[in-house]
N, C-alpha and C. Protein backbone atom coordinates (compact mmCIF):
# COMPACT_ATOMS: atom_id res chain seq x y z
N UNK A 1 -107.21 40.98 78.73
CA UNK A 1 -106.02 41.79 78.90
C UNK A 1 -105.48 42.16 77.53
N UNK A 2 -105.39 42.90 77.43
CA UNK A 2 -105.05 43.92 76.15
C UNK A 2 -103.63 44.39 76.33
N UNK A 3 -103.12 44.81 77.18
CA UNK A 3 -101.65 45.14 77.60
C UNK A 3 -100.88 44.28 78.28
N UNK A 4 -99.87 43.55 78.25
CA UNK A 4 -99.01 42.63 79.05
C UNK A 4 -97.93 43.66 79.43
N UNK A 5 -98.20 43.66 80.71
CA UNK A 5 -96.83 44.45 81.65
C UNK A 5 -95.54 43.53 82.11
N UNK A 6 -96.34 42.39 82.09
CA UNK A 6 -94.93 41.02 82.78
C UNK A 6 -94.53 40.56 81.33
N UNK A 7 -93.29 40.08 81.66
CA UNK A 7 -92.64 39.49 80.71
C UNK A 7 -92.55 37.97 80.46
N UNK A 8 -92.79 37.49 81.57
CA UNK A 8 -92.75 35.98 81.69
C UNK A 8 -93.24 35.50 82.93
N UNK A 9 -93.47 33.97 83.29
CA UNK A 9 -94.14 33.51 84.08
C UNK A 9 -92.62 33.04 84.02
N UNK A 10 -92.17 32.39 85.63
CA UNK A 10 -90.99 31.42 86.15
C UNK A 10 -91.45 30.75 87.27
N UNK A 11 -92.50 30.87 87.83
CA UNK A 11 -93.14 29.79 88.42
C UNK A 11 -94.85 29.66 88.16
N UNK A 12 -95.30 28.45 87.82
CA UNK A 12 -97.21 28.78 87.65
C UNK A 12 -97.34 27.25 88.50
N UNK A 13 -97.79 27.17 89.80
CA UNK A 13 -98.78 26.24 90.37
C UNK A 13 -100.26 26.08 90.01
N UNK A 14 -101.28 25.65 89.53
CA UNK A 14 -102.26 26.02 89.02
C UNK A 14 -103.34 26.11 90.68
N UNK A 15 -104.06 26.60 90.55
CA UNK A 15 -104.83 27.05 91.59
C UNK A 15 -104.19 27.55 92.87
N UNK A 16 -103.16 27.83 92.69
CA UNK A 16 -102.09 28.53 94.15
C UNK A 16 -101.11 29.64 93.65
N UNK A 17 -100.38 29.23 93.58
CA UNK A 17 -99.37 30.25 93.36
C UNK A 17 -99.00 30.78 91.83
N UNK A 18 -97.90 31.44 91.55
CA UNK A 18 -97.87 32.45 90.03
C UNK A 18 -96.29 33.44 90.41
N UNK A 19 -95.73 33.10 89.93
CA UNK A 19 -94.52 34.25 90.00
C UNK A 19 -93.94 34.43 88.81
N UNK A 20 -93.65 36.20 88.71
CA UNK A 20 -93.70 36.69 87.02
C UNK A 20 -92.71 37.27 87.09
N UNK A 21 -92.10 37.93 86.32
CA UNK A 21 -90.70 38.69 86.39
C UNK A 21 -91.18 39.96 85.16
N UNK A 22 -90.85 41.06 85.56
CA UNK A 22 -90.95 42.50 84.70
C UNK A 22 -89.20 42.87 84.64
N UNK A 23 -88.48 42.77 83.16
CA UNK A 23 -87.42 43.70 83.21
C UNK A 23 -87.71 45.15 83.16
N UNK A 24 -87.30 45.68 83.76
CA UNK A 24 -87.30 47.41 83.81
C UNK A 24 -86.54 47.96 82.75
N UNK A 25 -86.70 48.60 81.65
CA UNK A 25 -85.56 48.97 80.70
C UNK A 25 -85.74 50.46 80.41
N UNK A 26 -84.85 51.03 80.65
CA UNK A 26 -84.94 52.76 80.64
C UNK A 26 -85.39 52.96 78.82
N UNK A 27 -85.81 52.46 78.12
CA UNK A 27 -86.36 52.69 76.63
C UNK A 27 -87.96 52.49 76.79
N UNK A 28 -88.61 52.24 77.97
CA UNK A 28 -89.94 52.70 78.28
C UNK A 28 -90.45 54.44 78.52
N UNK A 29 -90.82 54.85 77.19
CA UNK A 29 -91.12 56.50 77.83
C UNK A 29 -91.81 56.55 78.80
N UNK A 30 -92.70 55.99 79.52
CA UNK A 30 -93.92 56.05 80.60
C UNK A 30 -92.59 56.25 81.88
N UNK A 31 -91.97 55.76 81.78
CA UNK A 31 -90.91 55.85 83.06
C UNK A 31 -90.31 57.23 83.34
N UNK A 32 -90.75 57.98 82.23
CA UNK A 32 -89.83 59.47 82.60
C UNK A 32 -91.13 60.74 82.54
N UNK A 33 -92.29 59.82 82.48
CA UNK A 33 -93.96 61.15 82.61
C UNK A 33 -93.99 62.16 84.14
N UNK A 34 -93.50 61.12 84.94
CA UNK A 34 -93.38 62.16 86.37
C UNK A 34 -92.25 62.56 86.78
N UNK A 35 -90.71 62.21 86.49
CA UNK A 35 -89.66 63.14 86.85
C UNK A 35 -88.75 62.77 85.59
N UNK A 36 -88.92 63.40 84.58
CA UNK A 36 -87.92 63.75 83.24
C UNK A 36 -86.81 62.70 83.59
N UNK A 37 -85.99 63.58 84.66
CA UNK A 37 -84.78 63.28 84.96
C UNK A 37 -84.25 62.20 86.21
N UNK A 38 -85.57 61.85 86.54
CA UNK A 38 -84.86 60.67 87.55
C UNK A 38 -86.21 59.58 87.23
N UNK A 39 -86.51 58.51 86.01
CA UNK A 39 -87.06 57.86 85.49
C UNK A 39 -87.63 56.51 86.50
N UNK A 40 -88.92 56.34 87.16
CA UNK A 40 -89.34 55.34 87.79
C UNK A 40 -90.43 54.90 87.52
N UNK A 41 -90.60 53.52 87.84
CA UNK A 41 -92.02 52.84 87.52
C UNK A 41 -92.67 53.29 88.39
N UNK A 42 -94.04 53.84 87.97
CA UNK A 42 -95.53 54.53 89.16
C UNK A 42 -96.04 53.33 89.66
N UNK A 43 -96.59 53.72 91.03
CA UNK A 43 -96.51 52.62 91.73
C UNK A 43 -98.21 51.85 91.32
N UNK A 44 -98.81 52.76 90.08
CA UNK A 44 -99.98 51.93 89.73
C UNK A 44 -99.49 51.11 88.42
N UNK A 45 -98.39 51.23 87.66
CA UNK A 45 -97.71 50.04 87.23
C UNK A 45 -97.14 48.71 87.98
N UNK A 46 -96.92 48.80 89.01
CA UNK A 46 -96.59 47.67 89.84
C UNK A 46 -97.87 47.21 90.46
N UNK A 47 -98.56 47.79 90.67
CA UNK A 47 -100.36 47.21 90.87
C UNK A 47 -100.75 46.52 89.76
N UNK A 48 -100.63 47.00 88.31
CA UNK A 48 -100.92 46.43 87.40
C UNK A 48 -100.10 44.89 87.04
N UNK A 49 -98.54 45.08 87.37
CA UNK A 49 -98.07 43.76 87.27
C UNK A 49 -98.49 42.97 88.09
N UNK A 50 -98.98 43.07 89.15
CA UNK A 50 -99.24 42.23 90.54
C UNK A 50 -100.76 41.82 89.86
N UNK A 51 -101.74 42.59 89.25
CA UNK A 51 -103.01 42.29 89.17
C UNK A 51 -103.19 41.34 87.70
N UNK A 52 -102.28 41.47 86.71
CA UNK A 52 -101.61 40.71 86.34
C UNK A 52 -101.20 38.90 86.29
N UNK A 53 -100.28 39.29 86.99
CA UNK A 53 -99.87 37.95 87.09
C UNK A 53 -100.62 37.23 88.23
N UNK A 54 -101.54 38.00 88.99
CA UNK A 54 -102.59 37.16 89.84
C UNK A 54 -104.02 37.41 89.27
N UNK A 55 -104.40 37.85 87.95
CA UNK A 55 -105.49 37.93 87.13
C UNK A 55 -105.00 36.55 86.47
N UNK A 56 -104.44 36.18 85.77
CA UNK A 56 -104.12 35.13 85.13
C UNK A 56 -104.24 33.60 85.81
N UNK A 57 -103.75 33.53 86.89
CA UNK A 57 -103.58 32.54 87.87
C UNK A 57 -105.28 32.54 88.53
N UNK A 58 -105.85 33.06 88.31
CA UNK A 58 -107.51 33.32 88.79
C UNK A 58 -107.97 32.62 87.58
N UNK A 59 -107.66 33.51 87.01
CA UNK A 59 -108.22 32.42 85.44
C UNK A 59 -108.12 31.20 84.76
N UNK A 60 -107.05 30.79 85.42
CA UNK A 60 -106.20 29.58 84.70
C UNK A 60 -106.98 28.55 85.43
N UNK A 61 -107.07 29.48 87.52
CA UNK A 61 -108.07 28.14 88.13
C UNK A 61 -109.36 27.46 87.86
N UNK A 62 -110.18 28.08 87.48
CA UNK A 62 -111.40 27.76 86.43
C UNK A 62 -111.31 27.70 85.08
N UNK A 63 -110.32 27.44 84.47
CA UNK A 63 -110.23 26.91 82.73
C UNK A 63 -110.48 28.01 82.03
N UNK A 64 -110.30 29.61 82.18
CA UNK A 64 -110.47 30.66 81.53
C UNK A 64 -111.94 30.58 81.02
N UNK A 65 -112.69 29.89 82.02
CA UNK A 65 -114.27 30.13 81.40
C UNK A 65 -114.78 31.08 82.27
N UNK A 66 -114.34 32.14 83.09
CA UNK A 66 -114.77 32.98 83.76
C UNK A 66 -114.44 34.42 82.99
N UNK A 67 -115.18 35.33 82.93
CA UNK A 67 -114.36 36.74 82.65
C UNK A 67 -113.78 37.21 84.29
N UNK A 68 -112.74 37.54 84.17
CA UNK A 68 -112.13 38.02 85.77
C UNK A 68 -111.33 39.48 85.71
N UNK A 69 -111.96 39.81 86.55
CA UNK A 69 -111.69 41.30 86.56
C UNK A 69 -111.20 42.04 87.94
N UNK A 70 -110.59 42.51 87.94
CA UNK A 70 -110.03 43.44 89.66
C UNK A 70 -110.97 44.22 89.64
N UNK A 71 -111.50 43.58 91.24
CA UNK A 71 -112.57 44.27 91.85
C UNK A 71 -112.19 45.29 92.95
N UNK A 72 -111.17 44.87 93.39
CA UNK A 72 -110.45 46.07 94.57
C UNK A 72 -109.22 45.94 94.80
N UNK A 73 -108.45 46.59 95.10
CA UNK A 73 -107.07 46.55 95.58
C UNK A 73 -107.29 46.74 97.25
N UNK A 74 -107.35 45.59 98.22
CA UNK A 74 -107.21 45.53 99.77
C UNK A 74 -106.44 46.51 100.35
N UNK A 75 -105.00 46.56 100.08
CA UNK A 75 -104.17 46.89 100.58
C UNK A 75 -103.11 46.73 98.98
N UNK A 76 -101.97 47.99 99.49
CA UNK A 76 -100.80 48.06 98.49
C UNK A 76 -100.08 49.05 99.45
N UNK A 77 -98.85 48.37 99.58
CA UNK A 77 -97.81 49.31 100.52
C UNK A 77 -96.89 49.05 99.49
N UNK A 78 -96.14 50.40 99.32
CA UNK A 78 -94.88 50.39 99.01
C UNK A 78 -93.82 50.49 99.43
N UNK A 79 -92.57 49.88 99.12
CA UNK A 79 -90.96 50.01 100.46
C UNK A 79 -90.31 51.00 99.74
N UNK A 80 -90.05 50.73 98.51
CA UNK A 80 -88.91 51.24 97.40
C UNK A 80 -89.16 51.45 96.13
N UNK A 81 -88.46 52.60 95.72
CA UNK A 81 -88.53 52.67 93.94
C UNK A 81 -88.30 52.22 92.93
N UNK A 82 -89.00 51.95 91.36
CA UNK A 82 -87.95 50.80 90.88
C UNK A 82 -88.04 51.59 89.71
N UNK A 83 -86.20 51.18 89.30
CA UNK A 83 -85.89 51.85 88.34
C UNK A 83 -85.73 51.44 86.96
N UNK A 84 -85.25 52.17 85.77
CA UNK A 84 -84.99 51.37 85.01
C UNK A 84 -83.24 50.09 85.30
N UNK A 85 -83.30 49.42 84.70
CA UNK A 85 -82.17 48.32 85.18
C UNK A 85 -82.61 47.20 86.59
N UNK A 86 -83.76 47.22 86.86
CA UNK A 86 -84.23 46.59 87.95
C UNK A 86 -84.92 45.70 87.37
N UNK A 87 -85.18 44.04 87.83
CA UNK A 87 -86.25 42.97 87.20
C UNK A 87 -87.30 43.16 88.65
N UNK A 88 -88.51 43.45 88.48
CA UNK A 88 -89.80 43.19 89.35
C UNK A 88 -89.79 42.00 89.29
N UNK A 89 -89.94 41.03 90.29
CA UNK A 89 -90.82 39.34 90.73
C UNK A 89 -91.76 39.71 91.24
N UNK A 90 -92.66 39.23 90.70
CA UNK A 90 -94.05 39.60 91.12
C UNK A 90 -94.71 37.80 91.60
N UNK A 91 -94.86 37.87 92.77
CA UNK A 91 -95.64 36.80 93.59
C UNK A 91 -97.05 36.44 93.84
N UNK A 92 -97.87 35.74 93.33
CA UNK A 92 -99.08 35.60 94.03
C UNK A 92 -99.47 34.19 94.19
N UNK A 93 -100.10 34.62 95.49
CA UNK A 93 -101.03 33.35 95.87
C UNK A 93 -102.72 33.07 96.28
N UNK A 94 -103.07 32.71 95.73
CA UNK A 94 -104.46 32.91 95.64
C UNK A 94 -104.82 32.48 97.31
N UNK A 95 -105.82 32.93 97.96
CA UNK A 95 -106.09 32.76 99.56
C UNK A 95 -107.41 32.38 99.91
N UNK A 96 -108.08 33.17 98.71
CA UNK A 96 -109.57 32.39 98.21
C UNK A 96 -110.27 32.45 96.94
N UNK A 97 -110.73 30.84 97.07
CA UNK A 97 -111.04 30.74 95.35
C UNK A 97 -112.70 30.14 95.39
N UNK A 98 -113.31 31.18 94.95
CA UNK A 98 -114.99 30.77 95.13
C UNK A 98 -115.62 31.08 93.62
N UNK A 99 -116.70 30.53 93.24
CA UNK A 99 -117.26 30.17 92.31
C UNK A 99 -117.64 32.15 91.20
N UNK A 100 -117.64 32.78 92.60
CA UNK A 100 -117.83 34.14 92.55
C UNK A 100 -116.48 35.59 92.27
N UNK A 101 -115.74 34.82 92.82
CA UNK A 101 -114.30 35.38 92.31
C UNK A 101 -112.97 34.64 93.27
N UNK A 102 -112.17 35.66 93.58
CA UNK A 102 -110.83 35.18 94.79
C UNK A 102 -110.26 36.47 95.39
N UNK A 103 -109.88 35.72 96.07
CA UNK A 103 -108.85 37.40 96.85
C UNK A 103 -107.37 36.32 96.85
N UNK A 104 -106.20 37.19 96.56
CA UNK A 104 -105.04 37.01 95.99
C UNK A 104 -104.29 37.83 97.34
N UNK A 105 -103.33 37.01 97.60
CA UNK A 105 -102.07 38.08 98.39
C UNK A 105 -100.44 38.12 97.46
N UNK A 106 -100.22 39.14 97.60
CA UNK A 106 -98.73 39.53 96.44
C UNK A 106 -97.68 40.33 97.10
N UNK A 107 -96.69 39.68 96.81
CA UNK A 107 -95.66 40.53 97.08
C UNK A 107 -94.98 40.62 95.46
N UNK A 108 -94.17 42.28 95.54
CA UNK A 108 -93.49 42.95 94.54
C UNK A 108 -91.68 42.87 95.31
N UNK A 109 -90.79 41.87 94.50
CA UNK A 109 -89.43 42.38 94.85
C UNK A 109 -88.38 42.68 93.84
N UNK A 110 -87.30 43.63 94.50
CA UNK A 110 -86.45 43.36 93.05
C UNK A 110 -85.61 42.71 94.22
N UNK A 111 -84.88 41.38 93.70
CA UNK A 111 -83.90 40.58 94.32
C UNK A 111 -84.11 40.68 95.62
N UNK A 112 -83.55 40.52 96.46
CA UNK A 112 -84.12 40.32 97.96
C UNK A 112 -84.83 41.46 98.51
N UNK A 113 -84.77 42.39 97.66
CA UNK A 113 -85.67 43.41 98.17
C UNK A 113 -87.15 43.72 97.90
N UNK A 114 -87.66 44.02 99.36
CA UNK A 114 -89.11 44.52 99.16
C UNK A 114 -89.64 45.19 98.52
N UNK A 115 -90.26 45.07 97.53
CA UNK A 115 -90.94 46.50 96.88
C UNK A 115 -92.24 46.72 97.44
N UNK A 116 -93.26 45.99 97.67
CA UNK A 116 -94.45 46.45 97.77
C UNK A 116 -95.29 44.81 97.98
N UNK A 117 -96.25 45.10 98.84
CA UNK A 117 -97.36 44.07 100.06
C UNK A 117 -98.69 44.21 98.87
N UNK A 118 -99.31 43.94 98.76
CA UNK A 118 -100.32 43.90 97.91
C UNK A 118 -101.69 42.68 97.96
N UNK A 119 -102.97 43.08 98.25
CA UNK A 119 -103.73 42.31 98.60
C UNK A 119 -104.91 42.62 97.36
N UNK A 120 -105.25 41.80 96.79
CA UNK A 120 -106.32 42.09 95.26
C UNK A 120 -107.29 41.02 95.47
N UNK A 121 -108.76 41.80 95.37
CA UNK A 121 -109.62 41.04 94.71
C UNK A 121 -110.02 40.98 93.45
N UNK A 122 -110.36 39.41 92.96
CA UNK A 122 -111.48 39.44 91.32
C UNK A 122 -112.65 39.08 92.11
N UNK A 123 -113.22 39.45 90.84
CA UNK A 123 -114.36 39.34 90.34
C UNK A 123 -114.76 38.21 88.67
N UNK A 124 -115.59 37.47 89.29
CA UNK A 124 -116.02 36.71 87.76
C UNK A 124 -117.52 37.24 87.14
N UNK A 125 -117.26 38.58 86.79
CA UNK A 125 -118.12 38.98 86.29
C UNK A 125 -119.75 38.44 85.82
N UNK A 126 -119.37 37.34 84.90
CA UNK A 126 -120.47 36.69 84.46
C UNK A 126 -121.40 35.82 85.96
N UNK A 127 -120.81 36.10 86.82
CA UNK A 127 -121.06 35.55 88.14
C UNK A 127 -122.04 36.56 88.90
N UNK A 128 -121.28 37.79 89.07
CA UNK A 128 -121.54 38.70 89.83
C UNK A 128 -122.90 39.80 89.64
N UNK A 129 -122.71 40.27 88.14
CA UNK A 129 -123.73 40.89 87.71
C UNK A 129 -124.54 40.50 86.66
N UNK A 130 -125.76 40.00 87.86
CA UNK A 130 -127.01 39.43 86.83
C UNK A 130 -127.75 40.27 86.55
N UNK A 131 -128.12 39.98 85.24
CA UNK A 131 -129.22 40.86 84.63
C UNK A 131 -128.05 41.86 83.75
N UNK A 132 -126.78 42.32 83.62
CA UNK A 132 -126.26 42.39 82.93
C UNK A 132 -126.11 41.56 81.35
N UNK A 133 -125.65 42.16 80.37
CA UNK A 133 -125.28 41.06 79.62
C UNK A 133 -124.22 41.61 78.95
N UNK A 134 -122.63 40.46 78.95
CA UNK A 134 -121.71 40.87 78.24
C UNK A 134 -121.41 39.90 77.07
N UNK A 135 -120.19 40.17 76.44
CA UNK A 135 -120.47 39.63 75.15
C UNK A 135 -120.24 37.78 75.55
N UNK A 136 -120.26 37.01 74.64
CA UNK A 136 -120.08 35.54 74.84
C UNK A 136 -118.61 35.21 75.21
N UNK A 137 -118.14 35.72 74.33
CA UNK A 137 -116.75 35.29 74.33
C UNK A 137 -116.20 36.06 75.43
N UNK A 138 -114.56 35.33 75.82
CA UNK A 138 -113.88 36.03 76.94
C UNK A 138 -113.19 36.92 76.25
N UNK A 139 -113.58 38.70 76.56
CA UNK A 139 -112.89 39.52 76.20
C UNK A 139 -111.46 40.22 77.35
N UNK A 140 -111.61 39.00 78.46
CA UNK A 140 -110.17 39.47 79.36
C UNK A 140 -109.00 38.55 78.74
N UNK A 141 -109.54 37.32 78.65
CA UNK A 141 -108.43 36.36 78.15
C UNK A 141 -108.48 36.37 76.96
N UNK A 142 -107.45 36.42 75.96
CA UNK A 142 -107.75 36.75 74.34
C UNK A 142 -107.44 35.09 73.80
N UNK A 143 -108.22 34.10 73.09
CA UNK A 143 -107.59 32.92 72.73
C UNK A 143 -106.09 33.02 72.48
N UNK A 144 -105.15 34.12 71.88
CA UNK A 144 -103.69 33.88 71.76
C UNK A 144 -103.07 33.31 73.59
N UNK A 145 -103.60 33.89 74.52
CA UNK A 145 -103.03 34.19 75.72
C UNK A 145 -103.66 32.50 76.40
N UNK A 146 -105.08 32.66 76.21
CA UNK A 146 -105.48 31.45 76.90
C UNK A 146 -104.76 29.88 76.58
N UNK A 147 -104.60 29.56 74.99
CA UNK A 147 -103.87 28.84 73.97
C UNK A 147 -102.37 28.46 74.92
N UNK A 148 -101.56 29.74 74.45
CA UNK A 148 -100.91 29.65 75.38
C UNK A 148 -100.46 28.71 76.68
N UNK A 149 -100.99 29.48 77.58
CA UNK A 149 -101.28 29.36 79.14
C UNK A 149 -101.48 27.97 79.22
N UNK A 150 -102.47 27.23 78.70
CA UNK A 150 -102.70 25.75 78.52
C UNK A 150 -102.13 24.67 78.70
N UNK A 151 -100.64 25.50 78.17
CA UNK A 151 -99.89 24.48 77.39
C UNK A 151 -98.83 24.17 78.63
N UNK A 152 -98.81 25.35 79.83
CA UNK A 152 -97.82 25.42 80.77
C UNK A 152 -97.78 24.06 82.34
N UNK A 153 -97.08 23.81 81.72
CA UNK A 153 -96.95 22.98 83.35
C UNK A 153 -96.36 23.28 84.32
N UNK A 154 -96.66 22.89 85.89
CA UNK A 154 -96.05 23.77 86.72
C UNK A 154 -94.53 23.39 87.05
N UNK A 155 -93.94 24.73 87.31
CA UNK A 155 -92.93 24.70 87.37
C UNK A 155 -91.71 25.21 86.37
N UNK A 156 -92.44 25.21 84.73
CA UNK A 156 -91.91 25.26 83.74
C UNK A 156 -92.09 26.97 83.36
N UNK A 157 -90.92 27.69 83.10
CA UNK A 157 -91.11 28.52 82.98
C UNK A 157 -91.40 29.25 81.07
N UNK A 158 -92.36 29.98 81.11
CA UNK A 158 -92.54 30.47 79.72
C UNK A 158 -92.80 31.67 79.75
N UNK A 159 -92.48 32.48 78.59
CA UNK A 159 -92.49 34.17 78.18
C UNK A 159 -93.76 34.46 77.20
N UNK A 160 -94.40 35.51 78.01
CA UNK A 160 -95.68 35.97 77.04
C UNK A 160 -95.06 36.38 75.92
């Protein structure tokens, strides 16, 4: 991961659950590319936070010795728009965890509200496509991020 869309982890169970929080702050230009004047997060930014903070929690379950990658988005419904001044919680829980990847279920809210249902699969690459060859090292998890992550116990909340 090269781009961090979440801001922090406030809950990490390791092999289950993951909940992240995105502040929305109207000083993001990407928020004003599709209506100038009425500024919202696209709803493939909220895919990205969701794939995200349940890419990480995939990774964390096998010791970041997997490369893990989103292999499909199941399902993504959206309820509502989110604006700038809004915090995203982004939820996941892993539903299956196999040697080959997981499928993740997510919900997107701002405060009691629904934003968006979200169902994601990974992929552990180095798993999946043989006869490929990618590089040695993990180029999804960067050692700053993995280092990190390590260090978290559950329950304890920390900021990328």
């Amino acid at each position: 991961m090269r781009w961090i869309w979440i801001d922090k982890f406030v809950e990490f169970t390791p092999q289950h659950t993951a909940q992240a929080v995105k502040n929305v702050t109207a000083a993001e230009e990407h928020l004003y590319d599709l209506y100038p004047d009425f500024p919202i997060v696209p709803n493939s930014l909220i895919v990205e936070g969701m794939a995200q903070t349940a890419g990480i929690l995939v990774g964390e379950a096998r010791g970041f010795l997997e490369k893990v990658v989103l292999a499909k988005i199941g399902k993504a419904v959206f309820h509502r728009l989110v604006r700038p001044g809004d915090t995203m919680i982004f939820s996941a829980t892993i539903r299956q965890l196999s040697e080959t990847g997981a499928a993740v279920d997510g919900t997107v809210a701002v405060g009691a509200e629904p934003v968006a249902d979200i169902e994601l699969m990974f992929s552990h690459i180095d798993k999946n496509l043989a006869g490929i060859q990618f590089p040695e090292h993990n180029f999804i998890f960067t050692e700053q991020m993995t280092s990190m992550l390590r260090n978290v116990q559950s329950g304890k909340a920390f900021t990328i």
